[in-house]
C-alpha atoms as a PDB file:
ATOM      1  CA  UNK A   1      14.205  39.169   0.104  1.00  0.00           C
ATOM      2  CA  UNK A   2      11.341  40.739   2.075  1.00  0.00           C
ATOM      3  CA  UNK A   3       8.246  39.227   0.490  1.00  0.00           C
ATOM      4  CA  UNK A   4       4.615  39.893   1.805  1.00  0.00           C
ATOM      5  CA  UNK A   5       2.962  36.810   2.638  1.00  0.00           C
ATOM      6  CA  UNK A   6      -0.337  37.992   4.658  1.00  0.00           C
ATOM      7  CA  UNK A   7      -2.370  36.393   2.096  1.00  0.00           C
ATOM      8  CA  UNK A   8      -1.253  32.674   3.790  1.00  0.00           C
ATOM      9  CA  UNK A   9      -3.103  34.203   6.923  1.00  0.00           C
ATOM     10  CA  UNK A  10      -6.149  33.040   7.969  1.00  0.00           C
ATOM     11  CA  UNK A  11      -5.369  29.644   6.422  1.00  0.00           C
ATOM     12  CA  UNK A  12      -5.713  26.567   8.400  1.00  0.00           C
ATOM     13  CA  UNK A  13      -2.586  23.823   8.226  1.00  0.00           C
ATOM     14  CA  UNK A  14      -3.456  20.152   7.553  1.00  0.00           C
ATOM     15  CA  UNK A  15      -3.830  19.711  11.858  1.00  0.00           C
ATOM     16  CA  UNK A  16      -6.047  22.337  12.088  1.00  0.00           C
ATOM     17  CA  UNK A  17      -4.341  25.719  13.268  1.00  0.00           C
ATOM     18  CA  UNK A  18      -5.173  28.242  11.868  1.00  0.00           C
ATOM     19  CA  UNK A  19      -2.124  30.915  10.472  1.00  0.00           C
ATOM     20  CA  UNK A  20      -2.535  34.524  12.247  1.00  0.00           C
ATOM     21  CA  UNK A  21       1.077  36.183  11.707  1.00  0.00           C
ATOM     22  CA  UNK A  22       4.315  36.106  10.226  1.00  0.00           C
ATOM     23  CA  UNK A  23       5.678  34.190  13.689  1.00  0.00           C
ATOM     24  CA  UNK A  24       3.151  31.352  13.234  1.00  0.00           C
ATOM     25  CA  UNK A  25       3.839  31.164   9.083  1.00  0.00           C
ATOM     26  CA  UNK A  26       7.573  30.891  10.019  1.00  0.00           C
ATOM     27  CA  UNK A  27       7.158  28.204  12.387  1.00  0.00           C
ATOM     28  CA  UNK A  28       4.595  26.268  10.641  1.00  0.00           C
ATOM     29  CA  UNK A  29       7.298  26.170   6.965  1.00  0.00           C
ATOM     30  CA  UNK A  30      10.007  25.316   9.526  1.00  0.00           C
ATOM     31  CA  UNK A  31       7.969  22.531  10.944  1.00  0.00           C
ATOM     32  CA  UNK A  32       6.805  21.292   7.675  1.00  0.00           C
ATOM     33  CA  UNK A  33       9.298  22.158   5.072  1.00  0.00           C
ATOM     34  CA  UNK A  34      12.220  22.600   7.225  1.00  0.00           C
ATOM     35  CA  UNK A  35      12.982  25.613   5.670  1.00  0.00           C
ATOM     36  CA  UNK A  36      13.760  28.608   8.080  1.00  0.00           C
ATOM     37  CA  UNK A  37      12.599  32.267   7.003  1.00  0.00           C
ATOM     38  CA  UNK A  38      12.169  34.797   9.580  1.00  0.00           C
ATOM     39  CA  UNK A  39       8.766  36.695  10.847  1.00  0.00           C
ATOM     40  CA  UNK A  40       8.533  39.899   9.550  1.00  0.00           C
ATOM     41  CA  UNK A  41       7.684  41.315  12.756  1.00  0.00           C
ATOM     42  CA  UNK A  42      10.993  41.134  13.894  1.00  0.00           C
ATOM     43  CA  UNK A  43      11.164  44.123  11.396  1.00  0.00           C
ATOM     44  CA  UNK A  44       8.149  45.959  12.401  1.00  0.00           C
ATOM     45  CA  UNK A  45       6.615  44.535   9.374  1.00  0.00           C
ATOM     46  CA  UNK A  46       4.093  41.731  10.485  1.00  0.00           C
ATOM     47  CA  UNK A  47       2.497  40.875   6.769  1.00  0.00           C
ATOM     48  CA  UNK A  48       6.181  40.133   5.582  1.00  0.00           C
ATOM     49  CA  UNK A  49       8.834  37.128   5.785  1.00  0.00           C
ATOM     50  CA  UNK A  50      12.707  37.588   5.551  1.00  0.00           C
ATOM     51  CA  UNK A  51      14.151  35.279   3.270  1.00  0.00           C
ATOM     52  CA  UNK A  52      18.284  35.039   3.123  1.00  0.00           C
ATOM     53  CA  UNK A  53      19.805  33.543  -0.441  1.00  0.00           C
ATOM     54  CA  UNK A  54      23.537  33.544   1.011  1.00  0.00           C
ATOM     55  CA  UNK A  55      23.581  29.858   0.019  1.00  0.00           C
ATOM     56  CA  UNK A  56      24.062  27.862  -3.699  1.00  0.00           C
ATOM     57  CA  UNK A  57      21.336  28.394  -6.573  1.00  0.00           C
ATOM     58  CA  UNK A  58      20.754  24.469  -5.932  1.00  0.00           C
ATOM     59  CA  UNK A  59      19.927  24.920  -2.297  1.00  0.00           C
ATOM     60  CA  UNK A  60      18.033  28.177  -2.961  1.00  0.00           C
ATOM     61  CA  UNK A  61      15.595  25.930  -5.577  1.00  0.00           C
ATOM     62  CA  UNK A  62      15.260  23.225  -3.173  1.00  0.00           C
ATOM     63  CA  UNK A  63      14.076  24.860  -0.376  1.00  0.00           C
ATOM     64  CA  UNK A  64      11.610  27.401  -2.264  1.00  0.00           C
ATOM     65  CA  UNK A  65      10.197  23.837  -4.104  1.00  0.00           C
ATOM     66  CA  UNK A  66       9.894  22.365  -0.530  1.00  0.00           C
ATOM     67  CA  UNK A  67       8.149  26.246   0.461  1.00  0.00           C
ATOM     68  CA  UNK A  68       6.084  25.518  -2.675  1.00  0.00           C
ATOM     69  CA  UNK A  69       4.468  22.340  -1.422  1.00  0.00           C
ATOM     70  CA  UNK A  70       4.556  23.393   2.184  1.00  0.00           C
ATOM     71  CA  UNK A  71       2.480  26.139   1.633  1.00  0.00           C
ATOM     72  CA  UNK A  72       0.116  24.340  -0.883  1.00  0.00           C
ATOM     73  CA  UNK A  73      -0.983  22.517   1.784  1.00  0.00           C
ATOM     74  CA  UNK A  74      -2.571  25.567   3.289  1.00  0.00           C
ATOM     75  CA  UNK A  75      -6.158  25.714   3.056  1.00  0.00           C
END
């Protein structure tokens, strides 16, 4: 999955950085969710994260809940 997620940009996380790019997103879920997605700029595509789903339907819903709340705390 190859979702556009430039509209998390600009956001600030709850210490204060602020989210420019698909690299800092990725970091910052990895960080805080522990959930590893790749920058879309890897891909030429800077607005967009890849997402892999070669894993159970259990582990798939826990880590997009954790994503959920991780980037919920974006403001």
């Amino acid at each position: 999955a190859f979702p556009d997620m430039s509209a998390f940009y600009g956001r600030k996380t709850p210490d204060g950085k602020v989210i420019s790019d698909s690299l800092q997103l990725a970091e910052y879920v990895l960080d805080d969710a522990k959930v590893g997605i790749v920058p879309g700029a890897a891909f030429g595509a800077d607005a967009h994260q890849r997402f892999s789903y070669a894993t159970s339907n259990a582990n798939i819903e826990k880590g997009l809940a954790r994503l959920k709340e991780s980037l919920a705390k974006l403001v």
